[in-house]
C-alpha atoms as a PDB file:
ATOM      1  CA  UNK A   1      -7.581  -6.676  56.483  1.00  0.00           C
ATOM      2  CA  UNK A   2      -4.061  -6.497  55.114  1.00  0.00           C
ATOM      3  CA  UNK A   3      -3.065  -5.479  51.636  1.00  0.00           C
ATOM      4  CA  UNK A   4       0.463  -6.215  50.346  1.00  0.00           C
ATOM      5  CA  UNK A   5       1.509  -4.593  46.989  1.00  0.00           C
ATOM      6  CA  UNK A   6       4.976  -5.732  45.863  1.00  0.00           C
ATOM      7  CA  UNK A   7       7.378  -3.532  43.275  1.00  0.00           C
ATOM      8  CA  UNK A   8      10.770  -3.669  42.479  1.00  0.00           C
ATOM      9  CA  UNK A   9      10.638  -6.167  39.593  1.00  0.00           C
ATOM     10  CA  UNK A  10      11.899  -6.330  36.409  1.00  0.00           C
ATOM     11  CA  UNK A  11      15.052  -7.804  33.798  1.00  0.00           C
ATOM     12  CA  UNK A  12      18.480  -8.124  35.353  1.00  0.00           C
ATOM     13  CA  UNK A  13      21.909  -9.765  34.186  1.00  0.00           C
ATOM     14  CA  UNK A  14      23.148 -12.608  35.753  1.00  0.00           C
ATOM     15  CA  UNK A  15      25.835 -11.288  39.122  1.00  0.00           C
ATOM     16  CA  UNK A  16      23.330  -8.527  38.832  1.00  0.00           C
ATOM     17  CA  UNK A  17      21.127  -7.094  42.144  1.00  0.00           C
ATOM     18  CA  UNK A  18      17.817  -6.256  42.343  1.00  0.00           C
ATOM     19  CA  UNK A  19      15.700  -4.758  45.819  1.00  0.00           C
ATOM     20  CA  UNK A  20      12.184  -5.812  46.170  1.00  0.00           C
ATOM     21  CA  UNK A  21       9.453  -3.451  47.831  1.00  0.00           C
ATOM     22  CA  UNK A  22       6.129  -4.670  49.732  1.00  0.00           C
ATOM     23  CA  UNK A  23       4.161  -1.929  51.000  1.00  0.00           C
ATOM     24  CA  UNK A  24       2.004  -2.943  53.880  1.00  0.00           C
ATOM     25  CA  UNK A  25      -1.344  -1.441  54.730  1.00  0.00           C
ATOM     26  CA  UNK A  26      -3.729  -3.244  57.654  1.00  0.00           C
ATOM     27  CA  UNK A  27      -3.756  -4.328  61.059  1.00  0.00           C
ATOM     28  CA  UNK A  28       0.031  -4.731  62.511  1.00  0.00           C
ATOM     29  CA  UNK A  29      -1.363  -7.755  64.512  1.00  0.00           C
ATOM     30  CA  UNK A  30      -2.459  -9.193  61.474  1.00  0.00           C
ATOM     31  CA  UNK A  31       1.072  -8.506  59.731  1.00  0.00           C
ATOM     32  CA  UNK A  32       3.586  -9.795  62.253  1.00  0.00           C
ATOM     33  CA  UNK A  33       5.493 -11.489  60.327  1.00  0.00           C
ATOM     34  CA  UNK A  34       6.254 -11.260  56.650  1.00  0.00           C
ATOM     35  CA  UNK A  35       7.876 -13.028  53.838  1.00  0.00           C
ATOM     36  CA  UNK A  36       8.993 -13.330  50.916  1.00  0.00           C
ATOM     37  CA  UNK A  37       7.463 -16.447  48.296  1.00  0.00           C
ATOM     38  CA  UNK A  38       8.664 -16.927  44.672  1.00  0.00           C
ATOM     39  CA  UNK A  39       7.091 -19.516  41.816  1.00  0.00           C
ATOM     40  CA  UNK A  40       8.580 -19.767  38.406  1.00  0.00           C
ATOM     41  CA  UNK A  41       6.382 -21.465  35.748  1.00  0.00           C
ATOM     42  CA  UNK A  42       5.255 -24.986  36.380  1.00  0.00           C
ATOM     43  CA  UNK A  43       6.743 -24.418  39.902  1.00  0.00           C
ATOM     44  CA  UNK A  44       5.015 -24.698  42.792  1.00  0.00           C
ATOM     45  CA  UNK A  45       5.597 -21.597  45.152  1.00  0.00           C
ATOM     46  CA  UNK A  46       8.745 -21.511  47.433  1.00  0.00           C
ATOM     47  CA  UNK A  47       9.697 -19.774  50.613  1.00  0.00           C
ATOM     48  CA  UNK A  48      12.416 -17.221  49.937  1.00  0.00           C
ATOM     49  CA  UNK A  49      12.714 -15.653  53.288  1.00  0.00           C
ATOM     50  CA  UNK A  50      11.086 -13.835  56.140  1.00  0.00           C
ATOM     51  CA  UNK A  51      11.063 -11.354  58.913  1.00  0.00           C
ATOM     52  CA  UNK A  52       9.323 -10.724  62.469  1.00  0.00           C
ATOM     53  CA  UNK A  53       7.873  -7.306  62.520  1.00  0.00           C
ATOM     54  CA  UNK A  54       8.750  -6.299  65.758  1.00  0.00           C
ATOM     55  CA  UNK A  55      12.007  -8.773  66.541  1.00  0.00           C
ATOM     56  CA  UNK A  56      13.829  -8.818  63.006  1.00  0.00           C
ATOM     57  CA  UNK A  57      14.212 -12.173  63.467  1.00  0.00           C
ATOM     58  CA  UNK A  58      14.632 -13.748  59.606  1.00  0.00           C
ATOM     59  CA  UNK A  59      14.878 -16.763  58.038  1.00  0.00           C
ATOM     60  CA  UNK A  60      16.187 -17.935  54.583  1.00  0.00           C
ATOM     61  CA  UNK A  61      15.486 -20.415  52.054  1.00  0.00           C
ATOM     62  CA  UNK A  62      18.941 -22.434  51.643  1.00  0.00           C
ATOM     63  CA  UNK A  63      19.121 -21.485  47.911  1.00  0.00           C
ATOM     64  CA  UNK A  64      19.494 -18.002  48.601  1.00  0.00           C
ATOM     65  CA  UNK A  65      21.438 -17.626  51.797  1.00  0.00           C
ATOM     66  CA  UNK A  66      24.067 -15.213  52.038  1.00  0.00           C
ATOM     67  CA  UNK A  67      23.062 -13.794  48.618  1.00  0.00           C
ATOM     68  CA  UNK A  68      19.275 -12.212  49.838  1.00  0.00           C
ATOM     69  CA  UNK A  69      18.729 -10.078  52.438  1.00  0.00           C
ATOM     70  CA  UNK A  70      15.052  -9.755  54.310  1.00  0.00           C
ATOM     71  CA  UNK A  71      14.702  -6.303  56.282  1.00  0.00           C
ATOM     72  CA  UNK A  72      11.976  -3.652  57.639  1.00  0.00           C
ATOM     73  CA  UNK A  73      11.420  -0.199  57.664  1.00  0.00           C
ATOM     74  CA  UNK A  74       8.644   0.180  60.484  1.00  0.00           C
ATOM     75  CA  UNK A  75       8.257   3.622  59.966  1.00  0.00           C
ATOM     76  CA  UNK A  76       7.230   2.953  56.271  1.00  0.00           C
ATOM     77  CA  UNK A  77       5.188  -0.333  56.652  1.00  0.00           C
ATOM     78  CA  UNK A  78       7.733  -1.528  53.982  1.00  0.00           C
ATOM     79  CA  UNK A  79       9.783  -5.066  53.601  1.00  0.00           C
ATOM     80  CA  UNK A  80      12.730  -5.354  51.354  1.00  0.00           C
ATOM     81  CA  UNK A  81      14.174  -8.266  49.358  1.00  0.00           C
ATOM     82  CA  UNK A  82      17.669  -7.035  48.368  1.00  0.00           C
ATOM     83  CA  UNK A  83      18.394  -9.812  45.924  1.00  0.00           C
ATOM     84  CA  UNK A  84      22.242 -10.123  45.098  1.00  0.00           C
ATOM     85  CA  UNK A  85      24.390 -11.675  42.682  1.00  0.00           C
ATOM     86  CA  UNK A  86      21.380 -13.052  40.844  1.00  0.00           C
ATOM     87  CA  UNK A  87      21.163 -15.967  38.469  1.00  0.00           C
ATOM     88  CA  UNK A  88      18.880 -17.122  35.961  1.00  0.00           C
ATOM     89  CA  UNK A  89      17.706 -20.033  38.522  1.00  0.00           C
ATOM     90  CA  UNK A  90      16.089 -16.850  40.325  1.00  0.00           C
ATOM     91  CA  UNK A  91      13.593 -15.995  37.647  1.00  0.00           C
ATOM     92  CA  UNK A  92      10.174 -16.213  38.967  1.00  0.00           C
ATOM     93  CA  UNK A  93       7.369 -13.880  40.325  1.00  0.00           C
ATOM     94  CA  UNK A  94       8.083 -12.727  43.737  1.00  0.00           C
ATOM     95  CA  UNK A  95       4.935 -12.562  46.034  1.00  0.00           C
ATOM     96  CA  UNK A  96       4.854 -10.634  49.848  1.00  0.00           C
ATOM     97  CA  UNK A  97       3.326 -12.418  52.406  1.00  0.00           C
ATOM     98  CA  UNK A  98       1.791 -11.868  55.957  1.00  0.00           C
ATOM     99  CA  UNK A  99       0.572 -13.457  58.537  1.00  0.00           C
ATOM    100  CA  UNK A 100      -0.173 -12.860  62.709  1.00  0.00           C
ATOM    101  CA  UNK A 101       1.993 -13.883  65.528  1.00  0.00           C
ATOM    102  CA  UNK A 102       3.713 -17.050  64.883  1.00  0.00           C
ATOM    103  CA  UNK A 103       6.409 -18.767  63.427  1.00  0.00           C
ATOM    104  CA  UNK A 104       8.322 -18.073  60.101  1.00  0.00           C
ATOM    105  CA  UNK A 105       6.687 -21.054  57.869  1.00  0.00           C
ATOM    106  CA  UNK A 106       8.544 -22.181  55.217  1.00  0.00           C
ATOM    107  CA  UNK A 107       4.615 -23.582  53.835  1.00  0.00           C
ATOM    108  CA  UNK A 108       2.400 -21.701  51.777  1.00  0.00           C
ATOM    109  CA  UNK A 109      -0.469 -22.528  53.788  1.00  0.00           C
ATOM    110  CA  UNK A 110       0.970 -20.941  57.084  1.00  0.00           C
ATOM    111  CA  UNK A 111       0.732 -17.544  55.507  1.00  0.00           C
ATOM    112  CA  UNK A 112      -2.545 -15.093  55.971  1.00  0.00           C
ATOM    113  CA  UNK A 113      -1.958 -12.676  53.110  1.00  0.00           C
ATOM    114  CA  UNK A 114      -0.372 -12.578  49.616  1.00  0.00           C
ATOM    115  CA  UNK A 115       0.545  -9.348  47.253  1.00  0.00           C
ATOM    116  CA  UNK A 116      -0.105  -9.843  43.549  1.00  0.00           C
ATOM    117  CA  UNK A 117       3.494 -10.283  42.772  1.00  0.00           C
ATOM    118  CA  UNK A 118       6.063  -8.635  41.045  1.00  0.00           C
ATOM    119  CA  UNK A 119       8.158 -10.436  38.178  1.00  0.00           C
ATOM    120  CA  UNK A 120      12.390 -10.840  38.602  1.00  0.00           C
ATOM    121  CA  UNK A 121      13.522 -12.290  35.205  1.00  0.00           C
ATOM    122  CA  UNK A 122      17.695 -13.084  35.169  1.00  0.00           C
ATOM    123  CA  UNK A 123      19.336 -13.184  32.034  1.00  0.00           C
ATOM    124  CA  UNK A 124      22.333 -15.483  31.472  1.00  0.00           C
END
């Protein structure tokens, strides 16, 4: 079993930056990859972006290219979502995911495991 608890959340201005947390617990096999998800009311839930465990190997959602960064700290079990110059169009909950082996889906349904989620809100 894996267990993914996000932190990190909370109110920022827009141009502000905010770093997301998932702590990782589990089987590594079972986590080898991870991501990062986000759904804003009435939304269905997007890929953000996501990381091979062992590689570093990421991928990024177009919308938030060169503004998010996805990284790892394997002695911690952590992933990070350091979320720059933010905009209201960001405001959503942010949910960690996991999965084994395999590629970086951009589809809900190719992930294994899901935190509860932490909330980003972006004031204009």
């Amino acid at each position: 079993q894996v267990q993914l608890v996000e932190s990190g959340g909370g109110l920022v201005q827009a141009g502000g930056s905010l770093r997301l947390s998932c702590a990782a617990s589990g089987r590594t096999f079972s986590r080898s990859r991870m991501g990062w998800f986000r759904q804003a009311p009435g939304k269905e839930r997007e890929f953000v972006a996501g990381i091979a465990w062992s590689s570093g190997l990421t991928v990024y959602a177009d919308s938030v290219k060169d503004r998010f960064t996805i990284s790892r700290d394997n002695a911690q079990n952590t992933v990070y979502l350091q979320m720059n110059s933010l905009n209201p169009e960001d405001t959503a909950v942010y949910y960690c995911a996991a999965g084994s082996l395999g590629v970086l889906s951009r589809r809900v349904a190719g992930w294994d495991y899901w935190g509860q989620g932490t909330e980003v809100t972006v004031s204009s």
